[in-house]
N, C-alpha and C. Protein backbone atom coordinates (compact mmCIF):
# COMPACT_ATOMS: atom_id res chain seq x y z
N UNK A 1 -11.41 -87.32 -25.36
CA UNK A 1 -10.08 -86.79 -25.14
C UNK A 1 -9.49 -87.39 -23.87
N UNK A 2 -8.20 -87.59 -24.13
CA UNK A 2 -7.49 -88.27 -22.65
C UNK A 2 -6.75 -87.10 -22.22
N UNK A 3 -6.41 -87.14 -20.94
CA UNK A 3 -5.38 -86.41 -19.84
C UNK A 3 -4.69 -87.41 -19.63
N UNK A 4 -3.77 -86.99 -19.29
CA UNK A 4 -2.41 -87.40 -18.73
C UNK A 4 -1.79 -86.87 -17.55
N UNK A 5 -2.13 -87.73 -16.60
CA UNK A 5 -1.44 -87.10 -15.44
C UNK A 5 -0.08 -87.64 -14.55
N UNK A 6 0.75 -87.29 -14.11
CA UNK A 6 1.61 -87.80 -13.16
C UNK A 6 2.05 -87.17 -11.95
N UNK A 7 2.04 -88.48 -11.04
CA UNK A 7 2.82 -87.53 -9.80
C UNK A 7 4.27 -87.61 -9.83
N UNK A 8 4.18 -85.66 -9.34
CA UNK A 8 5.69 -85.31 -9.95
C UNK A 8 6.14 -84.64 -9.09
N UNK A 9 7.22 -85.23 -8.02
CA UNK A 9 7.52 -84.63 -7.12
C UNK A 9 6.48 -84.72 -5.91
N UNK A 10 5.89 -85.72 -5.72
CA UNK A 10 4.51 -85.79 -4.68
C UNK A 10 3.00 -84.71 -5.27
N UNK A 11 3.53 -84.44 -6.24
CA UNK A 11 2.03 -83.86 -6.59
C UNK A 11 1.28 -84.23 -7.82
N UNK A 12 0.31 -84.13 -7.86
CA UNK A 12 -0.62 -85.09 -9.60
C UNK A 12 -0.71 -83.44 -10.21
N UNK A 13 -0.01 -83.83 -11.22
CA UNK A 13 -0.39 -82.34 -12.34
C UNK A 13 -0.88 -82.94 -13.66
N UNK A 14 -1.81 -82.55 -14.53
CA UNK A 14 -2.26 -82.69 -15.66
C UNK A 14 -1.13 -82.02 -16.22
N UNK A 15 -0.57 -83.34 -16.99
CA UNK A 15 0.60 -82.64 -17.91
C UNK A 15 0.00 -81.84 -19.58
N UNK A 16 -1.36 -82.50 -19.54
CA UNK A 16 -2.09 -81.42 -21.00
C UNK A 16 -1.90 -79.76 -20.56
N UNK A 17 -1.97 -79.63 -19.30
CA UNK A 17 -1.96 -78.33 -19.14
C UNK A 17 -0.89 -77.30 -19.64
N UNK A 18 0.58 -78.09 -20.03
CA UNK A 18 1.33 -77.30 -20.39
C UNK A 18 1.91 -77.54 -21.93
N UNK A 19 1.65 -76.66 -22.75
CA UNK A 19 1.93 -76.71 -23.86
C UNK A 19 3.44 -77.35 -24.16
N UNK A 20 4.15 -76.54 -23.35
CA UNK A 20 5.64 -77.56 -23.62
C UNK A 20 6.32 -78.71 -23.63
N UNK A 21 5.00 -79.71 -22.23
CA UNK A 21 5.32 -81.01 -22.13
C UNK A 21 5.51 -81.33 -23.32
N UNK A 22 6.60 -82.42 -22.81
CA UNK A 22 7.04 -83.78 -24.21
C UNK A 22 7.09 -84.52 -23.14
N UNK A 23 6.86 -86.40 -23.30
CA UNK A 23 7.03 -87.36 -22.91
C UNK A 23 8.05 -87.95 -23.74
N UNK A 24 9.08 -89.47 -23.13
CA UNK A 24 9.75 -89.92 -24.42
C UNK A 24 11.03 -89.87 -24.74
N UNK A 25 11.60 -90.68 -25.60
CA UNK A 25 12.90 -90.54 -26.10
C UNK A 25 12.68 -89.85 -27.29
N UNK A 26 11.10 -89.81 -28.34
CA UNK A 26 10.62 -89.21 -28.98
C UNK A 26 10.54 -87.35 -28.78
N UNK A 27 10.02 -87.08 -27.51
CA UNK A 27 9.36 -86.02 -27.48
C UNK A 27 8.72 -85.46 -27.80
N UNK A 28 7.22 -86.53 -27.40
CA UNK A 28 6.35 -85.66 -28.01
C UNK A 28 5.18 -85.42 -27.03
N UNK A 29 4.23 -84.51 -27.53
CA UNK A 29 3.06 -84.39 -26.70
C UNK A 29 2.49 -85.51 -25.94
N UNK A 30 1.95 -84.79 -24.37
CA UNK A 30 1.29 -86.16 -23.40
C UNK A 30 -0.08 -87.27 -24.29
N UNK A 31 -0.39 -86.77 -25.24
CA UNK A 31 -1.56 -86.96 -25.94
C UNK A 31 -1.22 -88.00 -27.30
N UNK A 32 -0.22 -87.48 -27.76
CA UNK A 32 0.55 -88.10 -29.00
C UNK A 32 1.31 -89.25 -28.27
N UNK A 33 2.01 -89.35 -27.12
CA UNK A 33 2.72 -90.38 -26.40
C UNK A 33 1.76 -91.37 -26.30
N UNK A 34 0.45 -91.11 -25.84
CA UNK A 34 -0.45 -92.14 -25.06
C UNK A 34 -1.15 -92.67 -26.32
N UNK A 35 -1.23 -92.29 -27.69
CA UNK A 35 -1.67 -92.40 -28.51
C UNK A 35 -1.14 -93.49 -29.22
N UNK A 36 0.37 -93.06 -29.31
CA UNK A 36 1.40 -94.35 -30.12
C UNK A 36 2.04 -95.01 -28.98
N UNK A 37 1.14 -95.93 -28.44
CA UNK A 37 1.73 -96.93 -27.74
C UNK A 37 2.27 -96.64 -26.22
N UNK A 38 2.10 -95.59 -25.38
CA UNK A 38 3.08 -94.99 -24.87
C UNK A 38 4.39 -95.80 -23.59
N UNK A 39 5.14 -95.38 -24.71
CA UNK A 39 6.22 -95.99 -24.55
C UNK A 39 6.91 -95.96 -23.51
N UNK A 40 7.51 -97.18 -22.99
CA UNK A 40 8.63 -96.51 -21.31
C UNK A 40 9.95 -96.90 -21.86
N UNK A 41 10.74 -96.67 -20.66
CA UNK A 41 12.20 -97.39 -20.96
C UNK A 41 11.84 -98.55 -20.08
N UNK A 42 11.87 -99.23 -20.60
CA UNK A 42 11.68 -100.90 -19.60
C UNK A 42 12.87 -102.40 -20.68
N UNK A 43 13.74 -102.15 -20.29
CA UNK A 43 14.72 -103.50 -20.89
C UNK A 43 14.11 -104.65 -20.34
N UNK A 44 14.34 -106.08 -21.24
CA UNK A 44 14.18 -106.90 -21.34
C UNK A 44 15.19 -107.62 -20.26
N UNK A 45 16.55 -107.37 -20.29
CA UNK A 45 17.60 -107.94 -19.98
C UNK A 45 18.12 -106.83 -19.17
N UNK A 46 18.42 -106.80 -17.96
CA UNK A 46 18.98 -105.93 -17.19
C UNK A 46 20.37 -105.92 -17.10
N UNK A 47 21.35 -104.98 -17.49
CA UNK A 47 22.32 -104.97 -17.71
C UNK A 47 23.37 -105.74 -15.88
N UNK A 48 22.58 -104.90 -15.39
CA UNK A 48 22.92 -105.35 -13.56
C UNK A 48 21.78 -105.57 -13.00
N UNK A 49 21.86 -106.29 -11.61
CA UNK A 49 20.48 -106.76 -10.63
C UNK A 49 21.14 -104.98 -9.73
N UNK A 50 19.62 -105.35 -8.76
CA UNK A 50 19.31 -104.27 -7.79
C UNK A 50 19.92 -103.48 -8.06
N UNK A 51 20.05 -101.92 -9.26
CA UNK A 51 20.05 -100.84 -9.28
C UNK A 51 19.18 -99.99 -9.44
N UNK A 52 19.14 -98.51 -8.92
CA UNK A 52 18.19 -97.99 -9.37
C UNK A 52 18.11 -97.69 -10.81
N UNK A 53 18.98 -97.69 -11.75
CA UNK A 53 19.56 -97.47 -13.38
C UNK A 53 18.85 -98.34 -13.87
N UNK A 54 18.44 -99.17 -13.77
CA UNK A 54 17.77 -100.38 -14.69
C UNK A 54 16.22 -100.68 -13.99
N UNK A 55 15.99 -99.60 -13.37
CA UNK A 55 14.27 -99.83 -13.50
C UNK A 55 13.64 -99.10 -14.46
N UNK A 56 12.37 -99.23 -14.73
CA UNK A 56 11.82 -99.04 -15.78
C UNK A 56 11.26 -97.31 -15.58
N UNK A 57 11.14 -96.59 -16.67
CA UNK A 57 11.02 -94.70 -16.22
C UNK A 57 10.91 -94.66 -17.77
N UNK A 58 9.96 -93.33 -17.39
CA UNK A 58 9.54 -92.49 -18.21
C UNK A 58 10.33 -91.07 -18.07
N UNK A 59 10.11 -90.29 -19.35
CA UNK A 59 11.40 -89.19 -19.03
C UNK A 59 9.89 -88.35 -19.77
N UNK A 60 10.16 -87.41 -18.80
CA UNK A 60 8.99 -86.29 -18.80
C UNK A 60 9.61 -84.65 -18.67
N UNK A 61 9.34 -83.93 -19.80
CA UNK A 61 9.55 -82.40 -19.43
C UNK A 61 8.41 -81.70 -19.22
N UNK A 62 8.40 -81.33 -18.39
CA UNK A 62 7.48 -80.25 -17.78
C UNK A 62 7.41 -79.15 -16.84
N UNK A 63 7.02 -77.99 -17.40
CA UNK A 63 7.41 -76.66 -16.81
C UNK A 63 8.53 -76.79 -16.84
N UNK A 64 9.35 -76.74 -17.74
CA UNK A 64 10.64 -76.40 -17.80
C UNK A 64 12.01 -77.35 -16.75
N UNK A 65 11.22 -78.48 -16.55
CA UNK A 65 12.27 -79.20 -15.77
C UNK A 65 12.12 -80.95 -16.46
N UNK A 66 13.15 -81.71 -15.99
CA UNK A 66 12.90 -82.76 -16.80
C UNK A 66 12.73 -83.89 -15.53
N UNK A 67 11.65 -84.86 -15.50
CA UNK A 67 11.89 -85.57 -15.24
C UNK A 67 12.22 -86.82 -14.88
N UNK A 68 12.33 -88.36 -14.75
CA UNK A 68 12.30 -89.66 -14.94
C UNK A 68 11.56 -90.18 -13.77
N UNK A 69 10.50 -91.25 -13.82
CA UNK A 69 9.20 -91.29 -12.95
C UNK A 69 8.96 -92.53 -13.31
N UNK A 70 8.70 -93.94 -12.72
CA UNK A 70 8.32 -94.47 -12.75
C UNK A 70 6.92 -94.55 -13.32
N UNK A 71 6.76 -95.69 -14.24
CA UNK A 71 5.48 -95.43 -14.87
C UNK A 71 4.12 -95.73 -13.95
N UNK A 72 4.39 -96.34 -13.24
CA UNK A 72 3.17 -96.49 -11.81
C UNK A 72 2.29 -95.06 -11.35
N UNK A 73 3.79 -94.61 -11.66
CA UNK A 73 2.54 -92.97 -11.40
C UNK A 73 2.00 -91.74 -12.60
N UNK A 74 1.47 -92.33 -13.07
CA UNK A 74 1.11 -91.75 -14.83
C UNK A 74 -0.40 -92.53 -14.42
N UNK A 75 -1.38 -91.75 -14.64
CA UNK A 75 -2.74 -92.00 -14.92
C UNK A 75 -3.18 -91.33 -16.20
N UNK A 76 -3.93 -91.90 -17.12
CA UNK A 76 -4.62 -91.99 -17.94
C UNK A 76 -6.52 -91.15 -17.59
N UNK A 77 -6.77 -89.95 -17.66
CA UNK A 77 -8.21 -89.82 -17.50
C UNK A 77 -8.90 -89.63 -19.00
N UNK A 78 -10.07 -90.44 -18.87
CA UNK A 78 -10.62 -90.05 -20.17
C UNK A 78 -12.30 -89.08 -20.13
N UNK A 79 -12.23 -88.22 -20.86
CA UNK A 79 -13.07 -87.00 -20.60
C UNK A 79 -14.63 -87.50 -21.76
């Protein structure tokens, strides 16, 4: 079984822990995300140079808040 963790807001939370997480433009479970490929927003072609809008993020709900995170901070543990 894998975990899924990210730091969120300066802190590492196991996002398995909460039933509600979704990862995704999909929305789906941290487990089902990492499963099919898990996907970021990362364009090929950047619409503009040096913005923060066109770097690459993951869109994460958890505990009831949503948020966009660079994928650098998403670890993978496997149990």
């Amino acid at each position: 079984m894998e975990n899924v963790y990210a730091c969120l807001l300066g802190n590492w939370v196991c996002l398995n822990d909460d039933p509600e997480c979704v990862i995704g433009d999909h929305r789906v479970n941290p487990n089902q995300w990492y499963e099919e490929n898990a996907e970021i927003y990362a364009p090929l072609k950047r619409e503009q140079e040096h913005t923060y809008y066109q770097l690459d993020y993951v869109h994460i709900f958890y505990r009831n808040k949503d948020y966009r995170i660079n994928p650098i901070f998403i670890q993978i543990v496997s149990e």
